[in-house]
N, C-alpha and C. Protein backbone atom coordinates (compact mmCIF):
# COMPACT_ATOMS: atom_id res chain seq x y z
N UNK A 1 14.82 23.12 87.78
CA UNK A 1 15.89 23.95 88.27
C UNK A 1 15.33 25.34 88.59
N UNK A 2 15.51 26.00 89.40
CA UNK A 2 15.69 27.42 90.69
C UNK A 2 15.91 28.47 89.17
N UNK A 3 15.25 29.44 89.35
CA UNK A 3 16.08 30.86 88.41
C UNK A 3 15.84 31.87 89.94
N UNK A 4 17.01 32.73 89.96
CA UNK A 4 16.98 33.98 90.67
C UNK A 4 16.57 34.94 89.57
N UNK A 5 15.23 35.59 89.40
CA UNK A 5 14.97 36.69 88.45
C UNK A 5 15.47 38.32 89.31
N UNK A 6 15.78 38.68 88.36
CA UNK A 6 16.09 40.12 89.11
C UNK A 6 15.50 41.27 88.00
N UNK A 7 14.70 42.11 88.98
CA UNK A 7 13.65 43.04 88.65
C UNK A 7 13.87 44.54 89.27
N UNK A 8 13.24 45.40 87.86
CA UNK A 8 13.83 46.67 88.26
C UNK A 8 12.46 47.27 88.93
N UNK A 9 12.72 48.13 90.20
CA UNK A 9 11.14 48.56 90.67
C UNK A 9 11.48 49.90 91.29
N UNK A 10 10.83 50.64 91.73
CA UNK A 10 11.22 52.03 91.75
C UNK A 10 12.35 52.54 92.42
N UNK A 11 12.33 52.09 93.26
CA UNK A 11 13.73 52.30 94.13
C UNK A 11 15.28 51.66 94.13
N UNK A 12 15.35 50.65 92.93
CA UNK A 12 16.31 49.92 92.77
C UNK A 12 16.18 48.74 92.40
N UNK A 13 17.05 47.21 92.48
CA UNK A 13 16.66 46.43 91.90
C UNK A 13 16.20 45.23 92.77
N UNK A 14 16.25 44.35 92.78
CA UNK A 14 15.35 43.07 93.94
C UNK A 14 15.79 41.80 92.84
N UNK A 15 15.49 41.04 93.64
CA UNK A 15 15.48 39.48 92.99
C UNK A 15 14.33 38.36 93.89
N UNK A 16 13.60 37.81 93.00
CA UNK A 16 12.87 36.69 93.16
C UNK A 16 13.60 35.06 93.55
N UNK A 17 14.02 34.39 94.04
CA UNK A 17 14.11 32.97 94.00
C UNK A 17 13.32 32.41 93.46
N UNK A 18 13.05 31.49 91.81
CA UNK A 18 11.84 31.01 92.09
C UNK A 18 12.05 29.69 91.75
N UNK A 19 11.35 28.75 92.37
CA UNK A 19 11.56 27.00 92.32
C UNK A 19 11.30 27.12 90.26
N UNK A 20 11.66 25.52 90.23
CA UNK A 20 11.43 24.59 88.69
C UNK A 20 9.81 25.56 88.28
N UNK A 21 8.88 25.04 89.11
CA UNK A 21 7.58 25.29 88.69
C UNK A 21 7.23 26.91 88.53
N UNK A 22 8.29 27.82 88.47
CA UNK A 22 8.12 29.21 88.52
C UNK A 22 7.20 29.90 90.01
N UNK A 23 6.91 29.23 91.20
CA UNK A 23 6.65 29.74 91.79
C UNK A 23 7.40 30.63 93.05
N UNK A 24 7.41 32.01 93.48
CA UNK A 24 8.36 32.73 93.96
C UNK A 24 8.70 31.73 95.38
N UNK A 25 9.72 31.54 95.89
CA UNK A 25 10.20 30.61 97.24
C UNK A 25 10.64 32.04 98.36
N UNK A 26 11.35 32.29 97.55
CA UNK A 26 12.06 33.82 98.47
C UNK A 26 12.15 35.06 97.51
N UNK A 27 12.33 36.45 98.47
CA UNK A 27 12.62 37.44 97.36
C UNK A 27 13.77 38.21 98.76
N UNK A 28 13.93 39.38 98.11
CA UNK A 28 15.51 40.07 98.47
C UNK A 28 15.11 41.01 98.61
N UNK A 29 15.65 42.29 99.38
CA UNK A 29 15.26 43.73 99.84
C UNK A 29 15.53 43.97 98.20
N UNK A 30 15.72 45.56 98.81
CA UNK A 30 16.18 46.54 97.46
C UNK A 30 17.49 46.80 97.71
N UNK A 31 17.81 46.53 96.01
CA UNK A 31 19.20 46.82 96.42
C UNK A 31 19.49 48.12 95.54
N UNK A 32 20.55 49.52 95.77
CA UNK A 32 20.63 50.08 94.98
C UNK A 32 21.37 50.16 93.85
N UNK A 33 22.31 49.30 93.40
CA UNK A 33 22.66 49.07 92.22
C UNK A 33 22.79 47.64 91.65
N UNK A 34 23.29 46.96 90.49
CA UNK A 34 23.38 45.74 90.21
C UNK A 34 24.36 44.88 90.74
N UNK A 35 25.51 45.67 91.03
CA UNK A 35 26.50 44.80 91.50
C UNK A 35 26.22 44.39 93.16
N UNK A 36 25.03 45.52 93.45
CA UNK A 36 24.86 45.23 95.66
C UNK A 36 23.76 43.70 94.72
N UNK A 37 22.88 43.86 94.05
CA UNK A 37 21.94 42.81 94.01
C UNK A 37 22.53 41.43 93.28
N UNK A 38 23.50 41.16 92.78
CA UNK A 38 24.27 40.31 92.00
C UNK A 38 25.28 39.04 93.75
N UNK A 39 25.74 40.72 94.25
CA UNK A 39 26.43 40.35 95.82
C UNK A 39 25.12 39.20 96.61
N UNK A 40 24.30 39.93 96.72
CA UNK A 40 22.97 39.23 97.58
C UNK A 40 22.70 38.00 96.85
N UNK A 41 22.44 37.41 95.57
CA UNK A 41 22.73 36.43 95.52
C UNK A 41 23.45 35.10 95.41
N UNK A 42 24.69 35.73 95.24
CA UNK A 42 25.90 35.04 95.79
C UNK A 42 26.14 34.85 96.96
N UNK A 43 25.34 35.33 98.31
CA UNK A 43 25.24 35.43 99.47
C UNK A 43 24.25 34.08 100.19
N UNK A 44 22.98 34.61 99.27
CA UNK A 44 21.85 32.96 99.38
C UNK A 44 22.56 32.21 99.04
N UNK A 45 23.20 32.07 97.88
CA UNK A 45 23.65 31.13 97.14
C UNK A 45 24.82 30.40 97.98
N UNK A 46 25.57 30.73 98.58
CA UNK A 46 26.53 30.31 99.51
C UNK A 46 25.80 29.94 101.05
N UNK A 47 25.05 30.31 101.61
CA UNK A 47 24.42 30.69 102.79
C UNK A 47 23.26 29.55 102.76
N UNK A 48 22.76 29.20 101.79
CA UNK A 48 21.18 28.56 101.96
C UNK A 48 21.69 26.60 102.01
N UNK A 49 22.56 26.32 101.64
CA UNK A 49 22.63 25.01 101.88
C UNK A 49 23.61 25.13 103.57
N UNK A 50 24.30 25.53 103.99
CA UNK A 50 24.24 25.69 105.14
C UNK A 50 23.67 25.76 106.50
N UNK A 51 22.79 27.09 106.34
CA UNK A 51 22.26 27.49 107.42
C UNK A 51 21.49 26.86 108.03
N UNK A 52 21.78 26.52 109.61
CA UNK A 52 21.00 26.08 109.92
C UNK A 52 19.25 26.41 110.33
N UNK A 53 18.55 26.05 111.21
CA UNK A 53 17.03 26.10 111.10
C UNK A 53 16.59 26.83 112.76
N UNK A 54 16.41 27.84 113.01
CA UNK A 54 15.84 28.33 114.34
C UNK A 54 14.40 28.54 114.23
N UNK A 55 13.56 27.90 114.89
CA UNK A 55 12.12 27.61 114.51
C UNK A 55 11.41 28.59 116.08
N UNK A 56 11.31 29.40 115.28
CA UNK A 56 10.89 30.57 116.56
C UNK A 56 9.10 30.54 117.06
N UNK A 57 8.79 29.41 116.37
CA UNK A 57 7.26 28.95 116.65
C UNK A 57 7.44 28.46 118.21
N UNK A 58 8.40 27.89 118.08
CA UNK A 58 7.75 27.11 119.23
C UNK A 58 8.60 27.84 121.05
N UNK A 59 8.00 27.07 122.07
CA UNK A 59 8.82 28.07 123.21
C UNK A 59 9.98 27.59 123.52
N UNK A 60 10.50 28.67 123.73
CA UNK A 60 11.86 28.62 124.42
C UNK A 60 12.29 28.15 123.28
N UNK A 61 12.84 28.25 122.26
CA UNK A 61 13.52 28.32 120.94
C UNK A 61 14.82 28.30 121.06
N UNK A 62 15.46 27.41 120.78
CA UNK A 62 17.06 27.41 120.82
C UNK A 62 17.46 28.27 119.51
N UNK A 63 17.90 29.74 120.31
CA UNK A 63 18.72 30.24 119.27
C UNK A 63 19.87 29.45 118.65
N UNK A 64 20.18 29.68 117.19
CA UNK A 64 21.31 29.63 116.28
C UNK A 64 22.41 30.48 116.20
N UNK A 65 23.13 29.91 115.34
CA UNK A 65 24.73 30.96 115.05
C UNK A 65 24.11 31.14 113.32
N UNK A 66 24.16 32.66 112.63
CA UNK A 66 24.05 32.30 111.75
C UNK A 66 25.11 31.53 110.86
N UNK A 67 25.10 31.32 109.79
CA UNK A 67 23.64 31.56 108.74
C UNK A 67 22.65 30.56 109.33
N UNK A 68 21.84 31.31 108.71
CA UNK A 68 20.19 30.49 109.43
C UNK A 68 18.63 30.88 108.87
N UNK A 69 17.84 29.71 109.04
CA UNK A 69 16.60 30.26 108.26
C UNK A 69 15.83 30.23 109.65
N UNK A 70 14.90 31.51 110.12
CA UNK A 70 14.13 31.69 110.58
C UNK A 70 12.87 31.78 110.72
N UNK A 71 12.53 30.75 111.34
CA UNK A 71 10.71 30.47 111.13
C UNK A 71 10.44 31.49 111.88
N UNK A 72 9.06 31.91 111.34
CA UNK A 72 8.36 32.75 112.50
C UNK A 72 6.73 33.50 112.11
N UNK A 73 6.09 33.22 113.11
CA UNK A 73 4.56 33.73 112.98
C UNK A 73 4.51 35.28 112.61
N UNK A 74 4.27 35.44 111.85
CA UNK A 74 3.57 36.97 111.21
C UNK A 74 2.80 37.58 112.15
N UNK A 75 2.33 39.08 111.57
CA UNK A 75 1.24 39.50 112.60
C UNK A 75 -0.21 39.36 112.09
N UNK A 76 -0.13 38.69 110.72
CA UNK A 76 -1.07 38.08 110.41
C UNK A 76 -1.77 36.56 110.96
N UNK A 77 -1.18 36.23 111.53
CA UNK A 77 -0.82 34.34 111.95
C UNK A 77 -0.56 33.69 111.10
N UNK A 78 0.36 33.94 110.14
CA UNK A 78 0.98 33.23 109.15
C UNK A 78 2.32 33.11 109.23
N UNK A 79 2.64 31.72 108.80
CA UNK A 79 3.94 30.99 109.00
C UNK A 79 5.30 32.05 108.03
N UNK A 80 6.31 32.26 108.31
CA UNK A 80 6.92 32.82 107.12
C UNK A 80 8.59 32.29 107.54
N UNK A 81 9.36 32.60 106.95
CA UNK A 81 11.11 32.54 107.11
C UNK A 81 12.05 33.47 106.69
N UNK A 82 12.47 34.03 107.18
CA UNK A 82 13.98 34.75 106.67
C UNK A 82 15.03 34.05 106.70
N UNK A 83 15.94 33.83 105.69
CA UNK A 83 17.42 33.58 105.65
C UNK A 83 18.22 34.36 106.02
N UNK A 84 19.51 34.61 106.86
CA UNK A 84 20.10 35.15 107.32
C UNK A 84 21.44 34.91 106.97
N UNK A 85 22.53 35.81 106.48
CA UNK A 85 23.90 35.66 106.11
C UNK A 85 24.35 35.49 107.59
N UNK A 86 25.72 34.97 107.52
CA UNK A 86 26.54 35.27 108.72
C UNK A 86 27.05 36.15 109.28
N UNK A 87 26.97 37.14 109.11
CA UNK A 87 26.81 38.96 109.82
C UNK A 87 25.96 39.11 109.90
N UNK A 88 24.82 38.46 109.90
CA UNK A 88 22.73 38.70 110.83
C UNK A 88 22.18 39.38 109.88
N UNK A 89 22.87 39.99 108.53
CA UNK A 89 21.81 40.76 107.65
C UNK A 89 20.52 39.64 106.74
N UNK A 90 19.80 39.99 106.66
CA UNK A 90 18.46 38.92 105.94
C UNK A 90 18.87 39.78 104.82
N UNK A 91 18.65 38.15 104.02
CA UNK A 91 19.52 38.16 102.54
C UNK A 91 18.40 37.67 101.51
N UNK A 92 17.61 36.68 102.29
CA UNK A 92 16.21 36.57 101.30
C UNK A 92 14.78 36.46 102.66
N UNK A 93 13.66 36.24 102.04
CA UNK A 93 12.54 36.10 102.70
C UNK A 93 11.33 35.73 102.11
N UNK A 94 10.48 34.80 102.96
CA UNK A 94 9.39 34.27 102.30
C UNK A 94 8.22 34.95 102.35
N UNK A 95 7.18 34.53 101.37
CA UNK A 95 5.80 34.81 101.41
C UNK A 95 5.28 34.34 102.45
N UNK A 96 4.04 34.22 102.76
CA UNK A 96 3.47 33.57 103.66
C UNK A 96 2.82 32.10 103.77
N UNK A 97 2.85 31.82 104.38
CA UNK A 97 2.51 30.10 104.57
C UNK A 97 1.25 29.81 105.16
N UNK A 98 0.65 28.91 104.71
CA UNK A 98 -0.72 28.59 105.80
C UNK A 98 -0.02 27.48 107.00
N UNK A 99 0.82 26.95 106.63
CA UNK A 99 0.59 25.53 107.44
C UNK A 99 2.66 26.01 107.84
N UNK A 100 3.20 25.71 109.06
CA UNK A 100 4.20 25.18 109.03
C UNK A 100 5.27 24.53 108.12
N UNK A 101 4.49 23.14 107.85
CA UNK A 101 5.24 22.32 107.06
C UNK A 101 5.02 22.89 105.61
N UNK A 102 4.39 23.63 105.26
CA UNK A 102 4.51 24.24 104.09
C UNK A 102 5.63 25.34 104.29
N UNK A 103 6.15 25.77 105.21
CA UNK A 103 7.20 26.66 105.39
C UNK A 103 8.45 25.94 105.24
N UNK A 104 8.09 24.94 105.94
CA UNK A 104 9.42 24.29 105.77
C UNK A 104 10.09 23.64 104.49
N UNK A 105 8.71 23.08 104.12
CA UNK A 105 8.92 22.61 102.59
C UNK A 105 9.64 24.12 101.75
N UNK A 106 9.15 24.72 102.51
CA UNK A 106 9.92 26.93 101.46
C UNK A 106 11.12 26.99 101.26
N UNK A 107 12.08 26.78 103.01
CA UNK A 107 13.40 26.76 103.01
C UNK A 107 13.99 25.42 102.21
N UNK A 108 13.41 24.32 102.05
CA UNK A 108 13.92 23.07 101.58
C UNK A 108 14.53 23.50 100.40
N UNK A 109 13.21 24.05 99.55
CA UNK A 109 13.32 23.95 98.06
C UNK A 109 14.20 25.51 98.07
N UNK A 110 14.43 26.53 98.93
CA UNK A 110 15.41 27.12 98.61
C UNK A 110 17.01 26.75 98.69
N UNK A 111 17.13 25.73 99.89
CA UNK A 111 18.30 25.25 99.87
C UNK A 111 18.35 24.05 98.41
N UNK A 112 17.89 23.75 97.91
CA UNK A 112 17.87 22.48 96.50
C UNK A 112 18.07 23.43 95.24
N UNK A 113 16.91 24.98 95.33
CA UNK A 113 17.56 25.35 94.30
C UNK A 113 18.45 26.69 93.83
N UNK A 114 18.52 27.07 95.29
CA UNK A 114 19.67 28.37 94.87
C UNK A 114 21.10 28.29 94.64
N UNK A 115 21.18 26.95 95.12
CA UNK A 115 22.81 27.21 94.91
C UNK A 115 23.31 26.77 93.57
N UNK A 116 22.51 26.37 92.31
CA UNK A 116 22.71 26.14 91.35
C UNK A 116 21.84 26.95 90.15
N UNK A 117 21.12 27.79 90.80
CA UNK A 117 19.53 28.36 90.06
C UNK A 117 20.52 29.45 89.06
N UNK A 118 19.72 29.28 87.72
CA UNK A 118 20.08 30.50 86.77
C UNK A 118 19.61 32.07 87.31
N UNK A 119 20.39 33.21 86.51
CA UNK A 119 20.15 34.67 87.04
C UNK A 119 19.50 34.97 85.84
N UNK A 120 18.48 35.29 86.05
CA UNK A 120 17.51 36.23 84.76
C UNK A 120 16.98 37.31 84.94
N UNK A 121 17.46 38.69 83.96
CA UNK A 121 17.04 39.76 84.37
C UNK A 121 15.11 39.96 83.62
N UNK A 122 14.51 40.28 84.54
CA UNK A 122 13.17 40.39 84.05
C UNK A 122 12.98 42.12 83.32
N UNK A 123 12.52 41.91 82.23
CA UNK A 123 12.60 43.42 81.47
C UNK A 123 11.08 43.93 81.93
N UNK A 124 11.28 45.45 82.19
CA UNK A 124 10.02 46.43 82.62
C UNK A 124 8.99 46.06 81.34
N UNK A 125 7.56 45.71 82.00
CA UNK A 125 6.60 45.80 81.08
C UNK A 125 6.36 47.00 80.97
């Protein structure tokens, strides 16, 4: 099972998505208080088994309506995705990917485990 960790960092607070195996899937801007970062994941959490998939790799890309997860090449050449609420704000976002299908496998396991994932606040080392 998914935990959303939420972490305090200089400017406010953030949250991690992270799959069963503890590895991060998505993370969240900054938010400035607990109740905006509590909102944002109730937002994935509603939004990620939905949205559909706009895969901006390839040409001529059939835009979507959000919600939606957005593939898209870095300026690194790395694969990555944003999730998108249905008012176009990006609500979570991925690390980087080597391969495509490893991206895709990203959004999978965020749609499997956010909408049921525990909230854990991570305490400042």
């Amino acid at each position: 099972m998914g935990t959303f960790a939420i972490k305090t960092v200089k400017t406010g607070l953030r949250f991690d998505l992270k799959a069963g195996n503890g590895e991060i899937i998505a993370s969240s801007e900054v938010y400035s208080s607990s109740a905006a970062c509590y909102k944002g994941i109730e937002s994935v959490r509603r939004n990620a088994s939905d949205a559909k998939l706009e895969d901006q790799t390839v040409e001529d890309f059939a835009k979507v309506t959000n919600p939606k997860f957005e593939v898209y090449v870095d300026k690194a050449g790395e694969f990555r995705f944003r999730l998108k609420a249905k008012n176009g704000a990006i609500i979570a976002a991925s690390e980087e990917y080597k391969s495509k299908a490893s991206c895709l496998n990203g959004i999978e396991s965020v749609r499997t485990n956010a909408p049921d994932a525990k909230i854990f606040i991570v305490q400042p080392e």
